[in-house]
Protein backbone atom coordinates (compact mmCIF):
# COMPACT_ATOMS: atom_id res chain seq x y z
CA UNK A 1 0.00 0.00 0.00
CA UNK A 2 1.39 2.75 -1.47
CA UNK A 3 1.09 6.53 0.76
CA UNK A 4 -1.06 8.07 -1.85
CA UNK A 5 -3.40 4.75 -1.69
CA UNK A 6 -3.58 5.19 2.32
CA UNK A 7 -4.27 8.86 2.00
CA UNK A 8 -7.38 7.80 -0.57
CA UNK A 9 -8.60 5.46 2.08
CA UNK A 10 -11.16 8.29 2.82
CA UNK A 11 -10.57 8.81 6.63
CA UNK A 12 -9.32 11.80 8.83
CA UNK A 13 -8.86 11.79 11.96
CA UNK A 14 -6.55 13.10 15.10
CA UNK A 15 -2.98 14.20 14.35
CA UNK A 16 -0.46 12.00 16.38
CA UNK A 17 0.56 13.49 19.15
CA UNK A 18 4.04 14.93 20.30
CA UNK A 19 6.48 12.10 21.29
CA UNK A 20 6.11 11.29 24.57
CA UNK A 21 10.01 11.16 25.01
CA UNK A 22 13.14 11.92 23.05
CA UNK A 23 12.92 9.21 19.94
CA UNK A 24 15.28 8.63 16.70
CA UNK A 25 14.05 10.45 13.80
CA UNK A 26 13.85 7.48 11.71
CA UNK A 27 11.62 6.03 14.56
CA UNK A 28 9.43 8.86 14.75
CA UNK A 29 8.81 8.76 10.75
CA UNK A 30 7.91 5.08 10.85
CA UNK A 31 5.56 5.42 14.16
CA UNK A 32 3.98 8.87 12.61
CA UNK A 33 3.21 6.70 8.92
CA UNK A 34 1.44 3.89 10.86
CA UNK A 35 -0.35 6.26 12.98
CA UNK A 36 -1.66 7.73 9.66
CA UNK A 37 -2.15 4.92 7.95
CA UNK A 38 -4.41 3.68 10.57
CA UNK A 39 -6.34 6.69 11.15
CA UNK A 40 -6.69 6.68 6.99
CA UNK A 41 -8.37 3.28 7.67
CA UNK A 42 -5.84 0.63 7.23
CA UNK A 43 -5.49 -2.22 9.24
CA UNK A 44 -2.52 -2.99 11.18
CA UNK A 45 -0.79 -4.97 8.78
CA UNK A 46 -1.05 -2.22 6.24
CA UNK A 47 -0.27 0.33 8.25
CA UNK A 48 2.86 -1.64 9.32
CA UNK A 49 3.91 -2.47 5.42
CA UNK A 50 3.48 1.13 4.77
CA UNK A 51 5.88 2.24 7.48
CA UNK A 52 8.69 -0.03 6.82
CA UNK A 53 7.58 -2.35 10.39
CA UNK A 54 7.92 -6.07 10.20
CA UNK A 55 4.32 -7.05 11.48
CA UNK A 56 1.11 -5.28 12.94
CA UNK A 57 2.39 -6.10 16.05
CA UNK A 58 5.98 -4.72 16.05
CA UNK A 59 3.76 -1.68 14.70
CA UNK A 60 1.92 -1.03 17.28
CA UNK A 61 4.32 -1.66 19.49
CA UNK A 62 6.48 1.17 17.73
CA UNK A 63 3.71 3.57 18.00
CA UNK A 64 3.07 3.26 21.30
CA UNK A 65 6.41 3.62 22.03
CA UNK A 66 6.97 6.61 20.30
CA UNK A 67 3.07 8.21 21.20
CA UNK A 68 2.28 6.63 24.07
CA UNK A 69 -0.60 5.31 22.79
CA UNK A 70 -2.38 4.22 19.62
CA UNK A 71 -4.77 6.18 17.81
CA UNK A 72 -8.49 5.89 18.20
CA UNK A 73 -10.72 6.25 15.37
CA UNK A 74 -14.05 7.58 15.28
CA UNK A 75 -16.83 4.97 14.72
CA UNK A 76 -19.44 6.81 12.96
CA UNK A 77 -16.42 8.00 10.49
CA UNK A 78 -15.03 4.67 10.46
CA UNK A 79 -19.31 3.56 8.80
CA UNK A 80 -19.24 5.91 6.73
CA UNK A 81 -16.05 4.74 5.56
CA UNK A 82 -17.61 1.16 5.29
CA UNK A 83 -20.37 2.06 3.47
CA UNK A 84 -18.65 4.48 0.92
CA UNK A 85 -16.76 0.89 0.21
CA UNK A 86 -19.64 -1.48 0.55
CA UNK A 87 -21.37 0.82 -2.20
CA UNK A 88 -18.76 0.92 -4.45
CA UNK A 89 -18.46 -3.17 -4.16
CA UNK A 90 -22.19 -3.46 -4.92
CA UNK A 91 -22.12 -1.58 -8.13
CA UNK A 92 -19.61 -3.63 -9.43
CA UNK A 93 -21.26 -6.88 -8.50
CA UNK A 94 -24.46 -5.61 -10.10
CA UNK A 95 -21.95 -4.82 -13.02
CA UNK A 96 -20.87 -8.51 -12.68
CA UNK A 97 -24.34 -9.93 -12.43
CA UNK A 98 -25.19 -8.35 -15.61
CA UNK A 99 -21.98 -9.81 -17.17
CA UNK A 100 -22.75 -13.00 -15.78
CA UNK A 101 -19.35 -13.00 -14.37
CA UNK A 102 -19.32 -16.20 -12.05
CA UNK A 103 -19.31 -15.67 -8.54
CA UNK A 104 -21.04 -12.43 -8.62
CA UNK A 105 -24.06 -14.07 -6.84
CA UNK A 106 -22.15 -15.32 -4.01
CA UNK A 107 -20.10 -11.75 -3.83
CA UNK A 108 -23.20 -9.44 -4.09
CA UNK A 109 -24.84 -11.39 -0.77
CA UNK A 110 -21.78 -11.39 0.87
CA UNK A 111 -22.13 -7.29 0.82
CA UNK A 112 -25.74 -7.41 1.11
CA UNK A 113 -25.23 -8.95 4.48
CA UNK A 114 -22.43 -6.90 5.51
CA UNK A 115 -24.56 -3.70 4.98
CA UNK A 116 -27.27 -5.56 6.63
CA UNK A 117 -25.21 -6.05 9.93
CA UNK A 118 -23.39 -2.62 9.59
CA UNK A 119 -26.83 -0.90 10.08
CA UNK A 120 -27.93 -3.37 12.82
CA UNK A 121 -30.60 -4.37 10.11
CA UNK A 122 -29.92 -8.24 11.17
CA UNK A 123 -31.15 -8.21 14.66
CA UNK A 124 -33.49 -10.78 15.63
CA UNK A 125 -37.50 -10.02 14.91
CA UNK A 126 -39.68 -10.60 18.33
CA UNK A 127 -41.29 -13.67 17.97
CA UNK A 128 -44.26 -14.36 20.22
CA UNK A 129 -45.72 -17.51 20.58
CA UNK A 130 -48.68 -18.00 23.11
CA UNK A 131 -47.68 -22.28 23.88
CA UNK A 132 -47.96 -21.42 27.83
CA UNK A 133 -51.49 -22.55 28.15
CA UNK A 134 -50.96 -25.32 25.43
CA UNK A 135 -47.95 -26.54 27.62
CA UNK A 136 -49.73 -25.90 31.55
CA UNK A 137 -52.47 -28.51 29.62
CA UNK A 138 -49.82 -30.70 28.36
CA UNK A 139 -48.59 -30.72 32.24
CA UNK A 140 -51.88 -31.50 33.32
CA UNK A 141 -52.60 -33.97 31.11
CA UNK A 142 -49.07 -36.07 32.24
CA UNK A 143 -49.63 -35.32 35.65
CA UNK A 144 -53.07 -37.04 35.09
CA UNK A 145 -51.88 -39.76 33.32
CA UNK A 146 -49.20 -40.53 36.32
CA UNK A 147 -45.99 -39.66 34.20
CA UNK A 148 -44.67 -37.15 36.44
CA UNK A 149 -45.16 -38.54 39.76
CA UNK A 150 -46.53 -36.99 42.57
């Protein structure tokens, strides 16, 4: 990932903060491009190929070293972010539908359902059955019989 492809990853947010002690200046470059990455929206990993780390871990590990902290990035700007891209990815599935490009089913309700469960549209409907008095006679009816005892 390229800097001008983590600067089009659509997200702004807090400017890392002065070093929280006296760091190399190589160290401080490589800490302040993963800090930006991630606040652009890459993941760790990304954020750590982009600044020249060896792993998401040894990335945030050199951030925190060099902050004090890693950033935090704003939810509702993080979906936004997600649904900018889960747009995008559903016009070009509907663009691969009508292509009949194979596996454009499977892709487009793959999104559908992220979009579903970035909205909170996949929560569980109330269901309300009325089986109480069904089940007290069902009980009864047992008891009666001399299944349950006494």
């Amino acid at each position: 990932m390229s800097d001008d492809e983590v600067i089009g990853l659509g997200l702004t947010g807090p400017e890392p903060p002065e070093p929280a002690r006296k760091v190399r200046a190589d160290a401080l470059v490589r800490a302040d491009t993963a800090w930006r990455a991630r606040v652009a929206g890459a993941a760790w990993a990304e954020a750590a190929k982009v600044a020249g780390y060896a792993s998401d871990t040894v990335a945030i590990d050199g951030v925190k070293a060099v902050f004090g902290a890693v950033p935090q990035i704003d939810r509702e700007e993080l979906r936004r972010l997600w649904r900018d891209r889960l747009e995008r990815s559903w016009r070009q599935c509907v663009a691969d539908m009508a292509d009949r490009v194979p596996g454009a089913t499977t892709a487009s309700v793959r999104i559908a359902q992220a979009a579903i469960q970035l909205d909170g549209l996949d929560e569980p409907t109330k269901v309300d059955l009325q089986v109480s008095q069904v089940f007290d006679g069902f009980l009864k009816e047992l008891g009666d019989a001399g299944y349950l005892g006494s």
